[in-house]
PDB file of N, CA and C in Angstrom:
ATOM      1  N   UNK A   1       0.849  -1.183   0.000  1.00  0.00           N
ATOM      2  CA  UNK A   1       0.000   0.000   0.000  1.00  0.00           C
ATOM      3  C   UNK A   1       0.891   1.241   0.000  1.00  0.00           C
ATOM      4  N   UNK A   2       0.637   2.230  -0.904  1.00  0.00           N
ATOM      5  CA  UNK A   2       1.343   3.542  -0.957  1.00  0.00           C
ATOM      6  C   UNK A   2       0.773   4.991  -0.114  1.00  0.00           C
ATOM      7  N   UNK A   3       1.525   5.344   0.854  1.00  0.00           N
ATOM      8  CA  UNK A   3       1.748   6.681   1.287  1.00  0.00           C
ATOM      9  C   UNK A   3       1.259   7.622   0.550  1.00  0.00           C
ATOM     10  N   UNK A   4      -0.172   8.179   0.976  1.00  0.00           N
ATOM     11  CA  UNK A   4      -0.447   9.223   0.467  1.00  0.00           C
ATOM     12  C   UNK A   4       0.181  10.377   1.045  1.00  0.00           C
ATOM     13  N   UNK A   5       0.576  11.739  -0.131  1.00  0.00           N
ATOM     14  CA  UNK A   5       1.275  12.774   0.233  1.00  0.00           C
ATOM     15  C   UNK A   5      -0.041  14.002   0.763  1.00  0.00           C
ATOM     16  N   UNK A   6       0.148  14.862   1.809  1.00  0.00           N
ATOM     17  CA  UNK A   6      -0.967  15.413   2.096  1.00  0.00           C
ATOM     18  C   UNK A   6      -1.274  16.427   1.102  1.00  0.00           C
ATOM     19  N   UNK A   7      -0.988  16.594  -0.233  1.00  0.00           N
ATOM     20  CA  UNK A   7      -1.464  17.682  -0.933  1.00  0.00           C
ATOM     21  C   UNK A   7      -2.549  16.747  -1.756  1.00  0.00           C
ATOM     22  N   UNK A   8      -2.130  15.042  -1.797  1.00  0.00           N
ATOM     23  CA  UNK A   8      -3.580  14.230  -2.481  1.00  0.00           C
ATOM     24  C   UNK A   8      -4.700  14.237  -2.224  1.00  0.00           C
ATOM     25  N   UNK A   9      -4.455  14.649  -0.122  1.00  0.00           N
ATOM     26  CA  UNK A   9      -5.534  14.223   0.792  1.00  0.00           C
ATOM     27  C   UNK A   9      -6.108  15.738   0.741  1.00  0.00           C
ATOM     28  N   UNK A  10      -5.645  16.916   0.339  1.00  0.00           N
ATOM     29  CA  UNK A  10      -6.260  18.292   0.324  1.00  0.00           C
ATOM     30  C   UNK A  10      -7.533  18.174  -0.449  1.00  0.00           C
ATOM     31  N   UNK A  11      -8.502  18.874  -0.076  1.00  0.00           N
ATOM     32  CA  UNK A  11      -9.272  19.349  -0.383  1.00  0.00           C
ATOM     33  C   UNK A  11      -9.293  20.482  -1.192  1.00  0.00           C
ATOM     34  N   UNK A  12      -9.900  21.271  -2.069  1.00  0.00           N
ATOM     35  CA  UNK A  12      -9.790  22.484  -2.462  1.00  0.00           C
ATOM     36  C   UNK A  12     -11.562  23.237  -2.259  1.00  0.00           C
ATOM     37  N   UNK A  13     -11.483  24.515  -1.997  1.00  0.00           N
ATOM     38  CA  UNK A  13     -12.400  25.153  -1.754  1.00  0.00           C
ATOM     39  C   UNK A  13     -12.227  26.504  -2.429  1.00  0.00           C
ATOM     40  N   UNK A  14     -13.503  26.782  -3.374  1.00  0.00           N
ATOM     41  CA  UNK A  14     -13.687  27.815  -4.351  1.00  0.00           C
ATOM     42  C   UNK A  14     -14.247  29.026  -3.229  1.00  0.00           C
ATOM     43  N   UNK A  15     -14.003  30.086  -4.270  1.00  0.00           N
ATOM     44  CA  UNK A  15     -14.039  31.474  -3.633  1.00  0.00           C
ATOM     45  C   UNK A  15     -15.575  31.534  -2.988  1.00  0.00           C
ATOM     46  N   UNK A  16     -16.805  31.423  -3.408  1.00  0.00           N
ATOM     47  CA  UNK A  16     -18.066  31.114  -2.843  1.00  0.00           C
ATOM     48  C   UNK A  16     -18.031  30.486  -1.840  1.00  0.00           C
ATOM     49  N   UNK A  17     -17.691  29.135  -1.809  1.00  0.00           N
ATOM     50  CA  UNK A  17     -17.723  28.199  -0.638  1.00  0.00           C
ATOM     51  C   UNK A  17     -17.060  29.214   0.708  1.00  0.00           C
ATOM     52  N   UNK A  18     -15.482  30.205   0.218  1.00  0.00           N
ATOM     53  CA  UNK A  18     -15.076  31.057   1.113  1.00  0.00           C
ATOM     54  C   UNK A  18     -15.673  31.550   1.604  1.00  0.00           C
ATOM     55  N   UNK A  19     -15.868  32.809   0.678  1.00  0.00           N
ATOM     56  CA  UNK A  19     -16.838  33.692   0.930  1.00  0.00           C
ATOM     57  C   UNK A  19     -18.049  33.265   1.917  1.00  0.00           C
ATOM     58  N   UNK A  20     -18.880  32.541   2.022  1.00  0.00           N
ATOM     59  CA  UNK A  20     -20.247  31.850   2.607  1.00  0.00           C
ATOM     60  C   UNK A  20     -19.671  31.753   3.589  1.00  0.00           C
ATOM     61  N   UNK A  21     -18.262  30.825   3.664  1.00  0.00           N
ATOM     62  CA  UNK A  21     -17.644  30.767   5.418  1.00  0.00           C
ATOM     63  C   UNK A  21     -17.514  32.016   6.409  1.00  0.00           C
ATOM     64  N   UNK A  22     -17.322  32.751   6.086  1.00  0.00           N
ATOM     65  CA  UNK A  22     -16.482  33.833   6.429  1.00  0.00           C
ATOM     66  C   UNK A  22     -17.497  34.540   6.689  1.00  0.00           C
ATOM     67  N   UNK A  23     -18.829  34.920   5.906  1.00  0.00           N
ATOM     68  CA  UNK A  23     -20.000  35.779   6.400  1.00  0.00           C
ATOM     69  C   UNK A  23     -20.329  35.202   7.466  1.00  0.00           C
ATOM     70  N   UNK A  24     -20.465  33.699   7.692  1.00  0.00           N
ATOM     71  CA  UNK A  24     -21.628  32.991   8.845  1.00  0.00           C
ATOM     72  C   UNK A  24     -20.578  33.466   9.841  1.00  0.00           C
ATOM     73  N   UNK A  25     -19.341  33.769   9.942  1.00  0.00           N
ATOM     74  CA  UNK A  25     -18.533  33.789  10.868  1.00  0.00           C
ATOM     75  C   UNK A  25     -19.095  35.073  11.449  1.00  0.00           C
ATOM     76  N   UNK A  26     -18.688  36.128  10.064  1.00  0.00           N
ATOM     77  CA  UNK A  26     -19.205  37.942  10.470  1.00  0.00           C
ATOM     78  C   UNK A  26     -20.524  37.968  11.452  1.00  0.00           C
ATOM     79  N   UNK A  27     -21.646  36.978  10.800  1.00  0.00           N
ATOM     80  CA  UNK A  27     -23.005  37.221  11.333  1.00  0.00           C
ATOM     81  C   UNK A  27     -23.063  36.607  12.586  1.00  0.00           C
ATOM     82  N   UNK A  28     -21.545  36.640  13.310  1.00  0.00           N
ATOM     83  CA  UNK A  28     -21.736  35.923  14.496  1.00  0.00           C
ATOM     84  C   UNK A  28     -21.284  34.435  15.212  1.00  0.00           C
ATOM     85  N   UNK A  29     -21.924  33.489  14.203  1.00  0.00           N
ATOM     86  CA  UNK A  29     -21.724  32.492  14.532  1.00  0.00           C
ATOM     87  C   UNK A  29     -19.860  31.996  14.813  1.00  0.00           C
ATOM     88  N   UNK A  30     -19.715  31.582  16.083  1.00  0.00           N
ATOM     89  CA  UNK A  30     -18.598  31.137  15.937  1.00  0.00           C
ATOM     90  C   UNK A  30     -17.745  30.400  15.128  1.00  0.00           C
ATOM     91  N   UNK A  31     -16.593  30.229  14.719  1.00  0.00           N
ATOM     92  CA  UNK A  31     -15.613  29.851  13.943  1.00  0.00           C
ATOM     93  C   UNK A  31     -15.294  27.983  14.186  1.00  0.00           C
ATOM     94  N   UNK A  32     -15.877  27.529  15.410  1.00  0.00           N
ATOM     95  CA  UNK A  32     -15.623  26.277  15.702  1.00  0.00           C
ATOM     96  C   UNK A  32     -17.146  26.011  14.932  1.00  0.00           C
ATOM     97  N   UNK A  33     -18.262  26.515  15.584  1.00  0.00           N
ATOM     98  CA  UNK A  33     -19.424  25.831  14.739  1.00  0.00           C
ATOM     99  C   UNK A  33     -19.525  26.093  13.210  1.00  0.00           C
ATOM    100  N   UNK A  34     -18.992  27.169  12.441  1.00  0.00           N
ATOM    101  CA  UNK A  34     -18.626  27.192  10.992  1.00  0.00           C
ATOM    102  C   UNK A  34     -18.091  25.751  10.611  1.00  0.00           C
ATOM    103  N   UNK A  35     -16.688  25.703  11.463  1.00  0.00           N
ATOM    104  CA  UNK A  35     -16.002  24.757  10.935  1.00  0.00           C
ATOM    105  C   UNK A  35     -17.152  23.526  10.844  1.00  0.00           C
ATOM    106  N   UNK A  36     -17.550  23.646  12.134  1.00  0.00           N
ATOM    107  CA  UNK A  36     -18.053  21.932  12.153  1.00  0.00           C
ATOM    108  C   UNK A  36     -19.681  21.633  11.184  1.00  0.00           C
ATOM    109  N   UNK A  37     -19.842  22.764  11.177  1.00  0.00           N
ATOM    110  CA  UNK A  37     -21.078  22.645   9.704  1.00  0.00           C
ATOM    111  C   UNK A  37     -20.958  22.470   8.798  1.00  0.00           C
ATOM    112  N   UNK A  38     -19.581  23.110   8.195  1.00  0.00           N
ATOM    113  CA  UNK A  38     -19.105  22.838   6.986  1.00  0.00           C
ATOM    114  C   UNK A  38     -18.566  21.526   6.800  1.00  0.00           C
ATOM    115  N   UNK A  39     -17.941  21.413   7.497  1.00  0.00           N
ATOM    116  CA  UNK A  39     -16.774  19.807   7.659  1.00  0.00           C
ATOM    117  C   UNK A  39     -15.083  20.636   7.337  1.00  0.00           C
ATOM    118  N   UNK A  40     -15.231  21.520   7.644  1.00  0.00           N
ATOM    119  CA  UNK A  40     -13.227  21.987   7.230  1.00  0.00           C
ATOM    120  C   UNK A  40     -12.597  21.902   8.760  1.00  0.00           C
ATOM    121  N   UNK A  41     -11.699  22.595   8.759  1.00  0.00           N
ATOM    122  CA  UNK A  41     -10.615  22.583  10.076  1.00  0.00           C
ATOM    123  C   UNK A  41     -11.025  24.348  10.162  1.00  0.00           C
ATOM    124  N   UNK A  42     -10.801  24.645  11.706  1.00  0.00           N
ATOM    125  CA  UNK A  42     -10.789  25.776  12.566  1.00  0.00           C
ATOM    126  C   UNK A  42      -9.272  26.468  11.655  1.00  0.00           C
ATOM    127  N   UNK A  43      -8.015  25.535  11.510  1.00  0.00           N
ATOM    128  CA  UNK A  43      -7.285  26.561  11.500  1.00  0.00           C
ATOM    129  C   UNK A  43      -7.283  26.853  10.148  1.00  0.00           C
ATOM    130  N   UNK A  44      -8.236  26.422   9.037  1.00  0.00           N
ATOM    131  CA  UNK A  44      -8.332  26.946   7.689  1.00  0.00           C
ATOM    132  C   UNK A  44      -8.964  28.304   7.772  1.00  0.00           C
ATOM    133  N   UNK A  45     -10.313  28.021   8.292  1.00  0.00           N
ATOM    134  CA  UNK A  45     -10.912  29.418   8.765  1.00  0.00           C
ATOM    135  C   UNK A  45     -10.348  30.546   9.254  1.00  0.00           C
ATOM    136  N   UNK A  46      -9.686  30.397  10.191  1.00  0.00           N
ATOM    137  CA  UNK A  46      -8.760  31.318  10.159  1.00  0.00           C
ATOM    138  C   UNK A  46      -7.789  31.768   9.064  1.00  0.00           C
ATOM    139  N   UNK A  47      -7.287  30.786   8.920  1.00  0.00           N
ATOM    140  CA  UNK A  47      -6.698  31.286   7.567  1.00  0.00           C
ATOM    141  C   UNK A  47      -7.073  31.954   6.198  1.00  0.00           C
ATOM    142  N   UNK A  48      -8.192  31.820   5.816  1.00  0.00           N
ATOM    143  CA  UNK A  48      -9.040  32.525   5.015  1.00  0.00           C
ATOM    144  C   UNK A  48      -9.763  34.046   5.637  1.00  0.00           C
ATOM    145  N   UNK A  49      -9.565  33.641   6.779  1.00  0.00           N
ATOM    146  CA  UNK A  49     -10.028  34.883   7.397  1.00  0.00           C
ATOM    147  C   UNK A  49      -8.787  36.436   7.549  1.00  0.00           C
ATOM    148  N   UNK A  50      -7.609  35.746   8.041  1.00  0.00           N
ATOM    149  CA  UNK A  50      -6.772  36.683   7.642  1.00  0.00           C
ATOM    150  C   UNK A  50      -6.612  36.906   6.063  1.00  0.00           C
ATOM    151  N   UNK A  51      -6.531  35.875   5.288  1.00  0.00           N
ATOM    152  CA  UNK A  51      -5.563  35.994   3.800  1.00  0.00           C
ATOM    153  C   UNK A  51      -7.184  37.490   3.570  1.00  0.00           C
ATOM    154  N   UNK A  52      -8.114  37.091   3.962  1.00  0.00           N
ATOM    155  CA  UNK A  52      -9.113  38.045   3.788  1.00  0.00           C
ATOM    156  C   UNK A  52      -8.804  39.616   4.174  1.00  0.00           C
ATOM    157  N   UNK A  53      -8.118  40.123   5.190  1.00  0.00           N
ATOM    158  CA  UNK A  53      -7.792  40.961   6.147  1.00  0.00           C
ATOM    159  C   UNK A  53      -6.471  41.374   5.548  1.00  0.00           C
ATOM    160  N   UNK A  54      -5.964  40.668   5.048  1.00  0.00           N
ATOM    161  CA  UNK A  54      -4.241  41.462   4.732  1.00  0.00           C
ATOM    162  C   UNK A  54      -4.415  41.388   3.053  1.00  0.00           C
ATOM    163  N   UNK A  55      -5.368  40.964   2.392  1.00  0.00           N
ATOM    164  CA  UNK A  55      -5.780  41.181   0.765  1.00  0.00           C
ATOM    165  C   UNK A  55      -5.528  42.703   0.593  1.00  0.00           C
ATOM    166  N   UNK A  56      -5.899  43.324  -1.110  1.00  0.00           N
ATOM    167  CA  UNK A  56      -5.769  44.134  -1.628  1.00  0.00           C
ATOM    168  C   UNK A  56      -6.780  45.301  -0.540  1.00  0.00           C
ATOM    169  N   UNK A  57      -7.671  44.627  -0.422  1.00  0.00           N
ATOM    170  CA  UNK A  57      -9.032  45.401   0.508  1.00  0.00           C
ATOM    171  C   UNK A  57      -8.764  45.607   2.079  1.00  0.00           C
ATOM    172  N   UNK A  58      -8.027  44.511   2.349  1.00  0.00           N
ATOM    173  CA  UNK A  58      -7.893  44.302   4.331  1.00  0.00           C
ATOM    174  C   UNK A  58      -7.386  45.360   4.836  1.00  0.00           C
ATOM    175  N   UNK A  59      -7.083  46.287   4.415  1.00  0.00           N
ATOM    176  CA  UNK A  59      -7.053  47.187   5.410  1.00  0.00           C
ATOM    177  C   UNK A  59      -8.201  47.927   5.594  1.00  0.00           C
ATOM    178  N   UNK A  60      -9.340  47.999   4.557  1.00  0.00           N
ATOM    179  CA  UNK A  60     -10.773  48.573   4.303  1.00  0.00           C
ATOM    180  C   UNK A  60     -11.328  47.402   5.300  1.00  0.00           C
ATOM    181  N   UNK A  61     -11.251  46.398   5.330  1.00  0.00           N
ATOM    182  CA  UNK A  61     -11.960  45.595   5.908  1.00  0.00           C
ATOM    183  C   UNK A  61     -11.492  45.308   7.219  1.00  0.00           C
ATOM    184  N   UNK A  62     -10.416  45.729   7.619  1.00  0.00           N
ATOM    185  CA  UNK A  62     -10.486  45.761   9.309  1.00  0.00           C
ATOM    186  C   UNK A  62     -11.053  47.045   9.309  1.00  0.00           C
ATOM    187  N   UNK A  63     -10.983  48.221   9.251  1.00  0.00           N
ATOM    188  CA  UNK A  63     -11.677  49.485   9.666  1.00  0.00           C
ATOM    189  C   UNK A  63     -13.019  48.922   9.583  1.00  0.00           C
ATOM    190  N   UNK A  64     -13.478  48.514   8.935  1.00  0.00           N
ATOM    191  CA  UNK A  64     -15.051  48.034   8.579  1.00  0.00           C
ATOM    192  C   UNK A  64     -15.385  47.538  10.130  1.00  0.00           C
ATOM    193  N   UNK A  65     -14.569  46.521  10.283  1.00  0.00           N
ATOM    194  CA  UNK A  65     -14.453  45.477  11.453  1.00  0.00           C
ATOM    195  C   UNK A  65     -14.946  46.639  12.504  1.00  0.00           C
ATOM    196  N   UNK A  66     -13.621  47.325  12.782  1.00  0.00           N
ATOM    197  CA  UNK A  66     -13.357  48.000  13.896  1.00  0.00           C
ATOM    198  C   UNK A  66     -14.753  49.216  13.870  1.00  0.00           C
ATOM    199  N   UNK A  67     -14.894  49.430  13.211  1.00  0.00           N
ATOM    200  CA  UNK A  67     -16.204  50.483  13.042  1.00  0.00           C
ATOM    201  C   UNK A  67     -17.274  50.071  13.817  1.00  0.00           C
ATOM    202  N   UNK A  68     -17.466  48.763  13.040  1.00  0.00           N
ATOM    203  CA  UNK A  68     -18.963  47.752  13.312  1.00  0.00           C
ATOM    204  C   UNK A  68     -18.776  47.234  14.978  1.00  0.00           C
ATOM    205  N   UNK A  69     -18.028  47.382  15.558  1.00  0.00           N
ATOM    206  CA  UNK A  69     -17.790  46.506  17.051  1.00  0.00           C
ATOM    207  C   UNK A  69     -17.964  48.066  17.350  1.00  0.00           C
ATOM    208  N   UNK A  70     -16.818  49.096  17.166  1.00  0.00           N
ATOM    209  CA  UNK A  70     -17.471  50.419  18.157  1.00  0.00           C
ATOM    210  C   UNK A  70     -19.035  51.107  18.150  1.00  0.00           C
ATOM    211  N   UNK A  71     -19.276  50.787  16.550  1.00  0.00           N
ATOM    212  CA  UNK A  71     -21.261  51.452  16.671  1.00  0.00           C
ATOM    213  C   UNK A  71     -21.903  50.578  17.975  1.00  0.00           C
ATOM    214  N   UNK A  72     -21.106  49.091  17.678  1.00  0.00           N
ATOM    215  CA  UNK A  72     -22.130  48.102  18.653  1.00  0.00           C
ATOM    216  C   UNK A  72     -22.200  48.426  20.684  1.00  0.00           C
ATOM    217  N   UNK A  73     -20.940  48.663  20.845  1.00  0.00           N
ATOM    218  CA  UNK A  73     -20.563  49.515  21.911  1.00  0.00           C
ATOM    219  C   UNK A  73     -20.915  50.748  21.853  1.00  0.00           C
ATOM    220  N   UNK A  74     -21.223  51.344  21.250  1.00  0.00           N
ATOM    221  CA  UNK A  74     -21.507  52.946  21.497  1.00  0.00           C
ATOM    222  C   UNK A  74     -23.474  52.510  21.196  1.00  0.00           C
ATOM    223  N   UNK A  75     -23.852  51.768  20.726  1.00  0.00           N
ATOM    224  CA  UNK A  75     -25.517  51.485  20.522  1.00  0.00           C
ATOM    225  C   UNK A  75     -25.625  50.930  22.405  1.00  0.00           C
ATOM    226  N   UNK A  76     -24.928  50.205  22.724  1.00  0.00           N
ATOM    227  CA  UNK A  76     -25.176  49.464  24.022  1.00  0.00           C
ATOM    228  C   UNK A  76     -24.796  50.550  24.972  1.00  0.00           C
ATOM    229  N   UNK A  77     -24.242  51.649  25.012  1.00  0.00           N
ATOM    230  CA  UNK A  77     -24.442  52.640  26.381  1.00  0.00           C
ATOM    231  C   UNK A  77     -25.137  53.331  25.738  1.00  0.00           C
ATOM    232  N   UNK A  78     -26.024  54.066  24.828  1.00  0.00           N
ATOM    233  CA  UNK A  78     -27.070  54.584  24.253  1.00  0.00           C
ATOM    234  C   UNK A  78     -27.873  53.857  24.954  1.00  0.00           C
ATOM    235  N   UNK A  79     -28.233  52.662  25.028  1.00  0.00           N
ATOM    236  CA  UNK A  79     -29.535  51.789  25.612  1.00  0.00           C
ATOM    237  C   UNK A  79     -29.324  52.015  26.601  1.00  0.00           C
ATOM    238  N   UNK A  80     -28.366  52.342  27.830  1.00  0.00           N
ATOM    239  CA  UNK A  80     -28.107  52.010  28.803  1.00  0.00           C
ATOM    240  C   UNK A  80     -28.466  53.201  29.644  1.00  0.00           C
ATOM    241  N   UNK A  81     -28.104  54.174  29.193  1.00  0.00           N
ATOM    242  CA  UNK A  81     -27.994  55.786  29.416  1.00  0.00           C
ATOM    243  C   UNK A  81     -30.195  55.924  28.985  1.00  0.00           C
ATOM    244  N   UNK A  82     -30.561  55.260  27.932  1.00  0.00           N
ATOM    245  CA  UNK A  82     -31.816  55.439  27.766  1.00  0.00           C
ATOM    246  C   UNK A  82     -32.732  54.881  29.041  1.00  0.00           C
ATOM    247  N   UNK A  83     -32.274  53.754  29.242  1.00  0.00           N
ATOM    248  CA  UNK A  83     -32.324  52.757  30.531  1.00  0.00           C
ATOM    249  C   UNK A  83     -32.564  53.973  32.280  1.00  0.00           C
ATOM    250  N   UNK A  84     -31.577  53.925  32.066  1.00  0.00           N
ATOM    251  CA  UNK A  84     -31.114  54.986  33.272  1.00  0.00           C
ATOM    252  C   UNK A  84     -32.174  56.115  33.563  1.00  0.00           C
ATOM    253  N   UNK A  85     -32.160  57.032  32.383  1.00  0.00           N
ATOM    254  CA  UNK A  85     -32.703  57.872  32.422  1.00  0.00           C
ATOM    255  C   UNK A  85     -34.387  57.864  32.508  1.00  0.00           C
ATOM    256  N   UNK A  86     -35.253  56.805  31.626  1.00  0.00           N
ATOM    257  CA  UNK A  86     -36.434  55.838  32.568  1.00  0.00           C
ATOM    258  C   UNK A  86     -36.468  55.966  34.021  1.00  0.00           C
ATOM    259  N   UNK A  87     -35.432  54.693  34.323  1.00  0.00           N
ATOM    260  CA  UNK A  87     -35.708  55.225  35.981  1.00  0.00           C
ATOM    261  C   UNK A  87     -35.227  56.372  36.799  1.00  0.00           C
ATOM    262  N   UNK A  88     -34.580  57.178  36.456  1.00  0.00           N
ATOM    263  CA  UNK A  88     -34.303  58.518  36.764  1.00  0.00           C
ATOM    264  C   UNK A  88     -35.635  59.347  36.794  1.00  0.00           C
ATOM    265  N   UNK A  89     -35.881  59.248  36.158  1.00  0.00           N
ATOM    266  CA  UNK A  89     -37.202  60.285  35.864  1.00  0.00           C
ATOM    267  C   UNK A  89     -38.248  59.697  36.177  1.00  0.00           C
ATOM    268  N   UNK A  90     -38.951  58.133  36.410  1.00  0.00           N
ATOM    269  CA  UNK A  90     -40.132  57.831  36.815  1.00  0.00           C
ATOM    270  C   UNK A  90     -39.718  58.190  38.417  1.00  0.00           C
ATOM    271  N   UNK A  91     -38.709  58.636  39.492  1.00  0.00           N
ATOM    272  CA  UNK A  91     -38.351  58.433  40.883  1.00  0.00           C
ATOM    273  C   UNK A  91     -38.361  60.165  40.957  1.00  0.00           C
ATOM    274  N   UNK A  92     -38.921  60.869  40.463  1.00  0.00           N
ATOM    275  CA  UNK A  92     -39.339  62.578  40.461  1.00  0.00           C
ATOM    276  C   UNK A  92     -40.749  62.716  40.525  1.00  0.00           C
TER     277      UNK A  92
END
């Protein structure tokens, strides 16, 4: 019996199939349950996830990143401060 070399045992995955990974990731879902829905490895995902991030675009697309996490933090003390101010004012 002959030794398979691991580039026989590779898989290949087209830009769609990427792409699709990488949103379910954005929309949240963790990177271990991606993996395990799809059937790939955690550390591919990652890896597509940076080669994504340091591309022609990745520097547009971490600011994107970084944008979208501060609106989400700056929306959550907006609620909070809205919160507050409810019971602030029903105790007058």
């Amino acid at each position: 019996m002959k030794a398979q070399t691991a580039t026989q045992n590779r898989r290949k995955y087209d830009e769609e199939f990427k792409r699709q990974a990488l949103q379910m990731i954005h929309n949240g879902q963790s990177v271990r349950s991606v993996a395990e829905a799809l059937g790939v490895g955690e550390n591919l995902l990652h890896k597509w996830k940076q080669r994504k991030q340091t591309g022609p675009s990745g520097e547009v697309e971490k600011e994107v990143e970084h944008l979208r996490s501060r609106l989400k933090q700056v929306e959550m003390e907006r609620d909070i401060l809205k919160k507050a101010l409810s019971i602030f004012s029903r105790q007058t």
